[in-house]
Protein backbone atom coordinates (compact mmCIF):
# COMPACT_ATOMS: atom_id res chain seq x y z
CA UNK A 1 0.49 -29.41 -2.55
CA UNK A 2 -2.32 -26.78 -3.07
CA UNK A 3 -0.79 -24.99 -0.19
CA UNK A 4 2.72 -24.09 -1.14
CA UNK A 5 3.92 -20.83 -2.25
CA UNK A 6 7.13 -21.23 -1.93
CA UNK A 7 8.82 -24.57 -0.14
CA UNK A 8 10.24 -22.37 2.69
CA UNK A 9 7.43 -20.76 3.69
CA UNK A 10 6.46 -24.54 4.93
CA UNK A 11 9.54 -24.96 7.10
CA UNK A 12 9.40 -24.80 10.82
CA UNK A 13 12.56 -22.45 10.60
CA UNK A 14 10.08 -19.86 8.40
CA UNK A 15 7.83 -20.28 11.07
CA UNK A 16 10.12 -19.81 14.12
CA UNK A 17 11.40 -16.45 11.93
CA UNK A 18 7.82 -15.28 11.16
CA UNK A 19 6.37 -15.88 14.67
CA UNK A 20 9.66 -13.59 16.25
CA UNK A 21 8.89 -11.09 13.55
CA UNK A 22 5.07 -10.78 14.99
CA UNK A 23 5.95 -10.30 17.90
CA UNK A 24 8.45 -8.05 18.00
CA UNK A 25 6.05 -6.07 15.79
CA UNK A 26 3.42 -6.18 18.79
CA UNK A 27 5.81 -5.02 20.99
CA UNK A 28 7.01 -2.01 19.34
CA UNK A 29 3.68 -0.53 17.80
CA UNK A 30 3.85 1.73 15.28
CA UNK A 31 7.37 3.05 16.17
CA UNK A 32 9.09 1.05 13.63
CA UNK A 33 7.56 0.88 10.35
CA UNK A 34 7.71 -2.71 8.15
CA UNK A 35 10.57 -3.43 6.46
CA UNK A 36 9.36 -3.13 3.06
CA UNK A 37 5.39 -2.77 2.49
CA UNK A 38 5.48 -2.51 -1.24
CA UNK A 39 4.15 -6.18 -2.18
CA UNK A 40 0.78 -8.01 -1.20
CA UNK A 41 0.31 -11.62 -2.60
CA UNK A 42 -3.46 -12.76 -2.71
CA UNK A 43 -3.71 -16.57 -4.30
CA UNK A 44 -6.42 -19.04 -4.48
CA UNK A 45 -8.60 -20.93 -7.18
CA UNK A 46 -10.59 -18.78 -10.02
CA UNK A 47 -12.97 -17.34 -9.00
CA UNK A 48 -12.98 -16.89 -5.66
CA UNK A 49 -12.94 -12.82 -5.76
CA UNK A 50 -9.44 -12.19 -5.27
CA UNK A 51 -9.18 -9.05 -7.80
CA UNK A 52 -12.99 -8.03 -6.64
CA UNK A 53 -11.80 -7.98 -3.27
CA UNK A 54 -8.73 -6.34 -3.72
CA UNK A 55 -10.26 -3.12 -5.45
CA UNK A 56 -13.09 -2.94 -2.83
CA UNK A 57 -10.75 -2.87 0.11
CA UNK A 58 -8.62 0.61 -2.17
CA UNK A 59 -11.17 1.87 -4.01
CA UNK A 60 -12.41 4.57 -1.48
CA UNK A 61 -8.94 5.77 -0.79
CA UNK A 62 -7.95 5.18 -4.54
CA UNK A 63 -11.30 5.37 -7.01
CA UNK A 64 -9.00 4.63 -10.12
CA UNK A 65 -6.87 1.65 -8.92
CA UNK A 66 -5.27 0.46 -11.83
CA UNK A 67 -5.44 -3.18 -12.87
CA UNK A 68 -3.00 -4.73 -15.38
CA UNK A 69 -3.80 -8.33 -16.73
CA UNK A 70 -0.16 -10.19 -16.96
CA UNK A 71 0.68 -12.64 -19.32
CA UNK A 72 3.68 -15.09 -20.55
CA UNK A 73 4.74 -12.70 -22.94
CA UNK A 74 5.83 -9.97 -20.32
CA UNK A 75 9.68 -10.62 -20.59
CA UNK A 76 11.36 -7.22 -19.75
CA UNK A 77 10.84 -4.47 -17.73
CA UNK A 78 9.29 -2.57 -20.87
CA UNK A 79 6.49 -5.17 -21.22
CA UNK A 80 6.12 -3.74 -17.20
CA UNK A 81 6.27 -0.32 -17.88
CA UNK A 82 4.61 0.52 -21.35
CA UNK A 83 1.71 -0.57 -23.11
CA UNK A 84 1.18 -0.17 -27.09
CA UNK A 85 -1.61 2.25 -28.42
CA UNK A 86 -2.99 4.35 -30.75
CA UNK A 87 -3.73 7.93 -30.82
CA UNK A 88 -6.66 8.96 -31.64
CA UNK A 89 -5.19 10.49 -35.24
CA UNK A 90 -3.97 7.12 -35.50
CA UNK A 91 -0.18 7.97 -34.74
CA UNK A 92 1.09 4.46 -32.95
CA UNK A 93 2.67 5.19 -29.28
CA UNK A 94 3.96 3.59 -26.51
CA UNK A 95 2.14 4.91 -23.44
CA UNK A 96 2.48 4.77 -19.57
CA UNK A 97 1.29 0.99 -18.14
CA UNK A 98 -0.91 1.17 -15.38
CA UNK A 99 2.19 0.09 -13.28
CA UNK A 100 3.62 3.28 -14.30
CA UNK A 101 0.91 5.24 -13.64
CA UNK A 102 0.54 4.14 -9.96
CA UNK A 103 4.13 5.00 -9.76
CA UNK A 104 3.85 8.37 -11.00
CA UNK A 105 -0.13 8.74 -8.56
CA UNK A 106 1.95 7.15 -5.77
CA UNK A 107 -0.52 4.72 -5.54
CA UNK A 108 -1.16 1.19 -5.26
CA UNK A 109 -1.68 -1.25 -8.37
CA UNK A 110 -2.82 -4.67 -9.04
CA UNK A 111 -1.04 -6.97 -11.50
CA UNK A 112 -3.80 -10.25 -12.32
CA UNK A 113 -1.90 -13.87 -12.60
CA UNK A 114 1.35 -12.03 -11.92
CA UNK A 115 3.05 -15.43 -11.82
CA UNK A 116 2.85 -16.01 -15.66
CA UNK A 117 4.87 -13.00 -16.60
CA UNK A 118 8.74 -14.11 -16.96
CA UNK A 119 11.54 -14.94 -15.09
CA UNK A 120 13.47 -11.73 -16.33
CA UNK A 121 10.56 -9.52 -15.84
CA UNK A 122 9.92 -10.67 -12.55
CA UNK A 123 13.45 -9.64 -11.56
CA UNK A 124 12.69 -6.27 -12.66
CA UNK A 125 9.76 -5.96 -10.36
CA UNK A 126 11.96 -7.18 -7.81
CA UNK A 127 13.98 -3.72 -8.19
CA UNK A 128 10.81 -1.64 -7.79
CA UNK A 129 9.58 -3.31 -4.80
CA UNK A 130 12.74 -2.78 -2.52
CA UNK A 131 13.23 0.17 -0.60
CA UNK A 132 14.77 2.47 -3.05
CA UNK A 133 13.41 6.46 -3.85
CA UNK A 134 14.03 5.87 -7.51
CA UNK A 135 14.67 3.66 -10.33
CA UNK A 136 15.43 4.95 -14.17
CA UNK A 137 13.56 3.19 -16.97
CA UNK A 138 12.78 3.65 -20.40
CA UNK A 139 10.15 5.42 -19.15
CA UNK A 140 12.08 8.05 -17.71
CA UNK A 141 13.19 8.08 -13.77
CA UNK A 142 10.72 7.33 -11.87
CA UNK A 143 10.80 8.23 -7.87
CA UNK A 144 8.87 6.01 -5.81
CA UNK A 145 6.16 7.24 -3.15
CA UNK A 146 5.48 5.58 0.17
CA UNK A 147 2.62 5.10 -0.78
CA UNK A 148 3.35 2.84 -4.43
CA UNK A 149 2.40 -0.85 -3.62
CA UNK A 150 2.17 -3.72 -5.93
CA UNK A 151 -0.77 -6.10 -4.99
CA UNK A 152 -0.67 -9.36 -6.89
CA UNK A 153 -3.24 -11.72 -7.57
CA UNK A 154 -3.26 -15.31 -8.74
CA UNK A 155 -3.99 -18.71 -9.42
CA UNK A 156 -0.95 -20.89 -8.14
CA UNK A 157 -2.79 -24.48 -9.84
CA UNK A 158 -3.97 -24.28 -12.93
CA UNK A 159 -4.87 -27.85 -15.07
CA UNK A 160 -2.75 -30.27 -12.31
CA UNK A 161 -0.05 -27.74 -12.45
CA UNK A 162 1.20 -26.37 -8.98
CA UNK A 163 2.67 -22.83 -9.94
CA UNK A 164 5.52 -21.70 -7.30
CA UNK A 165 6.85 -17.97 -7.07
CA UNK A 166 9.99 -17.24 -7.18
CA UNK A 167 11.65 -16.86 -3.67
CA UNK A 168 12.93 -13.28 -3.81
CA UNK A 169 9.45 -12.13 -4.21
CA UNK A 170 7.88 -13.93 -1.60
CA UNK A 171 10.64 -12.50 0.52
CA UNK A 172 9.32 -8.56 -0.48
CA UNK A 173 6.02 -9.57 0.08
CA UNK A 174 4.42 -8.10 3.54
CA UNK A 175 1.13 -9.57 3.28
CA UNK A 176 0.20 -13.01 1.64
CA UNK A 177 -3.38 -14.12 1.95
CA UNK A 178 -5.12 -17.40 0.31
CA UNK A 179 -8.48 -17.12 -0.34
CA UNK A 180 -11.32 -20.11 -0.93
CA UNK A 181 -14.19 -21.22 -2.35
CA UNK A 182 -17.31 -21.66 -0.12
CA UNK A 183 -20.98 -21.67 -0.08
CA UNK A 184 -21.34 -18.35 1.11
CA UNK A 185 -18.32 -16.72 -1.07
CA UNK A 186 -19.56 -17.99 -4.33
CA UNK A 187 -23.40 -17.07 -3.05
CA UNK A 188 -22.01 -13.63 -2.36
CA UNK A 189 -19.70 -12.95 -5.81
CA UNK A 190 -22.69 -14.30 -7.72
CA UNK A 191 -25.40 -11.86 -6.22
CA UNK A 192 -22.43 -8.68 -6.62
CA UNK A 193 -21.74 -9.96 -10.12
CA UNK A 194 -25.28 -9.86 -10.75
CA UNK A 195 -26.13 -6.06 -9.19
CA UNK A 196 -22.97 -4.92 -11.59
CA UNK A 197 -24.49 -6.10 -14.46
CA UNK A 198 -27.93 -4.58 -13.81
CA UNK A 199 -26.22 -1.07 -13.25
């Protein structure tokens, strides 16, 4: 089923708890804040704009949104946190990831086909993404803002192959959008795509 994230999000007992939480949301404004509001999901076939969209919707309140491409090979919470470079003497280093970064800005992120990295990294986001001030890493201790939110994007089919996430994340996540392919969408990324390259 194209449209499944996780099975329980297709329950009627999801549903009942959603709608409640809506509404009691409504009712009470903005004197209660969102339980957690660290984690966006956007999903939907390639090429529908989800990353485009994502940093035009930040990018005037953060200009240097930081975008890190995941891949199967992110096992650990190191693959998460660090990134392998050169200086420019030549010296090899391990240097803040752009997840790090937006820790340490207090700023949002965006991790790209989030749902290929691994199991055991995946429970390490899971720690960053609750409600805690702090967490200590190899990258030192690193207090988190109210501002720090992790926005992922992704393909959940790819080649016949329905990807699911795994429930505790879908559980952090506050907002969860699906986007598709139309006319006027792929009319509209074509002609953007097009200005950018004549820049």
């Amino acid at each position: 089923d194209r449209e499944v994230i996780a099975p329980k999000l297709k329950s009627d007992e999801w549903k009942n708890i959603h709608g409640q939480m809506l509404d009691i949301y409504k009712k009470v404004g903005k004197s209660i804040d969102p339980i957690n509001t660290r984690l966006e999901i956007v999903y939907g076939p390639n090429g529908t704009g989800k990353t485009y969209d994502v940093i035009k919707e930040y990018q005037e309140k953060y200009p240097d949104i930081g975008v890190m491409a995941c891949s199967s090979s992110m096992s650990s919470a190191e693959d998460l946190l660090q990134v392998f470079d050169f200086e420019k003497d030549g010296k090899p280093v391990f240097k803040d990831s752009p997840l790090t970064e937006a820790i340490k800005k207090d700023q949002p992120v965006i991790l790209e086909e989030a749902r290929l990295m691994q199991q055991s990294a995946m429970a390490f986001l899971q720690s960053l993404l609750d409600c805690k001030e702090y967490v200590d890493t190899c990258r030192g201790r690193l207090y988190i803002g109210p501002n720090f939110k992790v926005i992922m994007t992704m393909n959940l089919e790819v080649n016949g192959v329905v990807y699911e996430l795994p429930e505790p994340i879908v559980d952090r996540a506050q907002v969860i959008l699906k986007t598709d392919m139309d006319a006027n969408l792929a009319a509209t990324i074509l002609v953007n795509r097009m200005k950018g390259k004549g820049e």
